[in-house]
Protein backbone atom coordinates (compact mmCIF):
# COMPACT_ATOMS: atom_id res chain seq x y z
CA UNK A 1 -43.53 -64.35 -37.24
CA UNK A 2 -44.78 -64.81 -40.88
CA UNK A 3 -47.10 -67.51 -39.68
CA UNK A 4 -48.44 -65.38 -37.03
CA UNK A 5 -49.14 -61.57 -39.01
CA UNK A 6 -50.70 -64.37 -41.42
CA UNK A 7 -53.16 -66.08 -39.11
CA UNK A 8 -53.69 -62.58 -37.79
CA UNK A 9 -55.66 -61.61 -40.80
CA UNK A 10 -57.72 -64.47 -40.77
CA UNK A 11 -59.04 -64.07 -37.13
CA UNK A 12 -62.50 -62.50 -36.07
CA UNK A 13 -63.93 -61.72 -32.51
CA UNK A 14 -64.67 -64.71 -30.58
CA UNK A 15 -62.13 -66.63 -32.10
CA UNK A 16 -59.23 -68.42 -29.34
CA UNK A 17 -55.78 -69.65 -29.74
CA UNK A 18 -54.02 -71.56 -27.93
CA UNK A 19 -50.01 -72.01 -27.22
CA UNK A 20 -48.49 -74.53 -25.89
CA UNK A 21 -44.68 -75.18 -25.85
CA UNK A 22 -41.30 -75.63 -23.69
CA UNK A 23 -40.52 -72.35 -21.47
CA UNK A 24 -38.35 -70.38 -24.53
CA UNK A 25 -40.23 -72.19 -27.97
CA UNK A 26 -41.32 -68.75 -28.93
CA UNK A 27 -45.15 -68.74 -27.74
CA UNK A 28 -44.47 -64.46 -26.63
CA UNK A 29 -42.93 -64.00 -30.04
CA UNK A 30 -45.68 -65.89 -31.74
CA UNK A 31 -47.85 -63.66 -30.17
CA UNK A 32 -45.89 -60.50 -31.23
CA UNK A 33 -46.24 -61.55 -34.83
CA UNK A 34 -49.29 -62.53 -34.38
CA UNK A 35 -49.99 -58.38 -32.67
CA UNK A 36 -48.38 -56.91 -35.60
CA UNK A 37 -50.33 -58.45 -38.02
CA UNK A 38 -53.45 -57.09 -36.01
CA UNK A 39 -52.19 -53.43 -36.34
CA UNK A 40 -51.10 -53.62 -32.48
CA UNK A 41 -49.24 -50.67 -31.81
CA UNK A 42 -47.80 -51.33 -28.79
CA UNK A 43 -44.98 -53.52 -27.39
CA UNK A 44 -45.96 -56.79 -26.88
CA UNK A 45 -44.43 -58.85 -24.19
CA UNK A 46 -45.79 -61.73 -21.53
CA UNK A 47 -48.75 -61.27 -19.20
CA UNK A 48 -46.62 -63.52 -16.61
CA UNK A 49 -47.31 -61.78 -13.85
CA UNK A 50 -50.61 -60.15 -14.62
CA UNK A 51 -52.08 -63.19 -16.40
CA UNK A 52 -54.27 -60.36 -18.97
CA UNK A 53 -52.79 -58.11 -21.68
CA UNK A 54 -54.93 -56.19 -23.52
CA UNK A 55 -53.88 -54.83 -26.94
CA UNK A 56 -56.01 -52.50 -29.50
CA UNK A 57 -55.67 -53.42 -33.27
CA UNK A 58 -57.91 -54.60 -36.16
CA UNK A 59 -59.55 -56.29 -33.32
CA UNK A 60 -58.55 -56.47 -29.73
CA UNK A 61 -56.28 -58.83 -28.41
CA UNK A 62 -56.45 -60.43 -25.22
CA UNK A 63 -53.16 -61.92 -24.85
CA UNK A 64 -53.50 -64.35 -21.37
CA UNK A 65 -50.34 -66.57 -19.79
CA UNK A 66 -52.02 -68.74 -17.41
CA UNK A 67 -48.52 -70.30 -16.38
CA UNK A 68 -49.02 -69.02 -12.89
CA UNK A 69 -52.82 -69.59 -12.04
CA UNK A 70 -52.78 -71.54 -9.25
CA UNK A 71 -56.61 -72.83 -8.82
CA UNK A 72 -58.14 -74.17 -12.22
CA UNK A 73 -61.50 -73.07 -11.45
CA UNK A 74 -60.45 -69.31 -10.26
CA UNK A 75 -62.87 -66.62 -11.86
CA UNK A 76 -61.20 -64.43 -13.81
CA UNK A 77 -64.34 -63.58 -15.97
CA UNK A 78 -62.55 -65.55 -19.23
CA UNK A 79 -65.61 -66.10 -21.10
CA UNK A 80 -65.65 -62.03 -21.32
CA UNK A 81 -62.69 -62.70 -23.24
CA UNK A 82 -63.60 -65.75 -24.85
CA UNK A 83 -66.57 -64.99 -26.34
CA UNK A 84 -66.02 -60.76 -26.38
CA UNK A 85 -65.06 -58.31 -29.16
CA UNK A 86 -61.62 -59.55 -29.65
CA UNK A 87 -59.07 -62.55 -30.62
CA UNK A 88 -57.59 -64.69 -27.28
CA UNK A 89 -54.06 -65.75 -27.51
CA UNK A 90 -54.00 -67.94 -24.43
CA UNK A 91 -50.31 -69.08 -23.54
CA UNK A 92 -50.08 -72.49 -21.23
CA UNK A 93 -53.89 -73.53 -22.13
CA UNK A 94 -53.32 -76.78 -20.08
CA UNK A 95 -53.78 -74.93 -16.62
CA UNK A 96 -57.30 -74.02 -17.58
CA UNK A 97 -58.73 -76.63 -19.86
CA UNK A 98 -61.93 -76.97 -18.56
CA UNK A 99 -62.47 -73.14 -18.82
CA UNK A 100 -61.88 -72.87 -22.79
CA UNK A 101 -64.06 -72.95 -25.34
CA UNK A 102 -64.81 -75.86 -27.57
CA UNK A 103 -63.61 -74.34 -30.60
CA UNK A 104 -60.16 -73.16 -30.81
CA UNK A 105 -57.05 -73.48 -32.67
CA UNK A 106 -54.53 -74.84 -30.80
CA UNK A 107 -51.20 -74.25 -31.79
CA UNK A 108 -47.75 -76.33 -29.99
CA UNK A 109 -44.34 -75.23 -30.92
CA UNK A 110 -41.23 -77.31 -30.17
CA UNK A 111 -37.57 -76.62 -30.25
CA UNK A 112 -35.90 -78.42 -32.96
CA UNK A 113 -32.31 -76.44 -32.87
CA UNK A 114 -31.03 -73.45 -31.24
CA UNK A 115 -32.57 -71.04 -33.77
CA UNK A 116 -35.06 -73.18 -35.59
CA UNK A 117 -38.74 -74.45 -34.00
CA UNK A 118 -41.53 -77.10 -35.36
CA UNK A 119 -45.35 -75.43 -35.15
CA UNK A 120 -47.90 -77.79 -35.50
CA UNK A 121 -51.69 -76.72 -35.53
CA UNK A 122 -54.94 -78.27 -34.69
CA UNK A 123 -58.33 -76.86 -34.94
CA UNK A 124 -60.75 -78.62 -32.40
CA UNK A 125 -64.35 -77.40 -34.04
CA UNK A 126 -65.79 -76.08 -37.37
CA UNK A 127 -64.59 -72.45 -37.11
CA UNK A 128 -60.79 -73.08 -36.11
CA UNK A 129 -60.93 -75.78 -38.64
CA UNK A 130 -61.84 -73.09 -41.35
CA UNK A 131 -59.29 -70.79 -40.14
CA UNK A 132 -56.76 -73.66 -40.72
CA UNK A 133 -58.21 -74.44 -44.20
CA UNK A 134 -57.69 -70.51 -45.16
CA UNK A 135 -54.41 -70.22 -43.33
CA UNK A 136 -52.69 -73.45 -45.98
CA UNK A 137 -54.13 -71.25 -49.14
């Protein structure tokens, strides 16, 4: 959660992140950290079933689990998202990889014990890779 309301102040629109992870490593509750550091208001829980959540804060959030997508290359207008007014949180990134932009942050988190999980970050362009830089300071 600490991680998250951090990274949360470092974020401007346009920017994506990614999660990927085993069904219970925490990618919702990264999110919800990641909400409250935003100023999100609201409660914060997975798009599962409606894919989009949108959240006002410092800057929206567009908070997408693509788990259930079923066609790749099904419009769903992304790049509105993507390259829009807000931050993307994009849970299960793998189902649409050919839809996301070049430069994100990409963020995996793996259970290492009942309560305790192993985050590991990689920025894939110049932007996410500053992000990074800022977010070790």
């Amino acid at each position: 959660m600490e991680l998250a309301m951090r990274l949360a102040q470092l974020v401007q629109p346009g920017d994506v992140i990614t999660l990927e992870g085993d069904l219970g490593a925490g990618k919702t509750s990264f999110t919800k950290g990641f909400a409250k550091g935003l100023g999100v208001k609201r409660v914060v829980n997975s798009p599962t079933f409606t894919i989009i959540k949108e959240y006002k804060g410092r800057i929206p959030l567009y908070h997408m689990d693509v788990y259930r997508m079923e066609d790749e290359s099904e419009d769903l207008g992304l790049d509105e998202y993507f390259y829009g007014e807000g931050v993307s949180v994009v849970e299960w990134p793998s189902m649409i990889s050919s839809q996301l932009p070049e430069d994100r942050l990409m963020i995996s988190l793996f259970h290492t014990g009942e309560q305790s999980r192993t985050i590991e970050i990689q920025p894939t362009g110049t932007r996410s890779s500053n992000i990074l830089k800022e977010l070790r300071v």
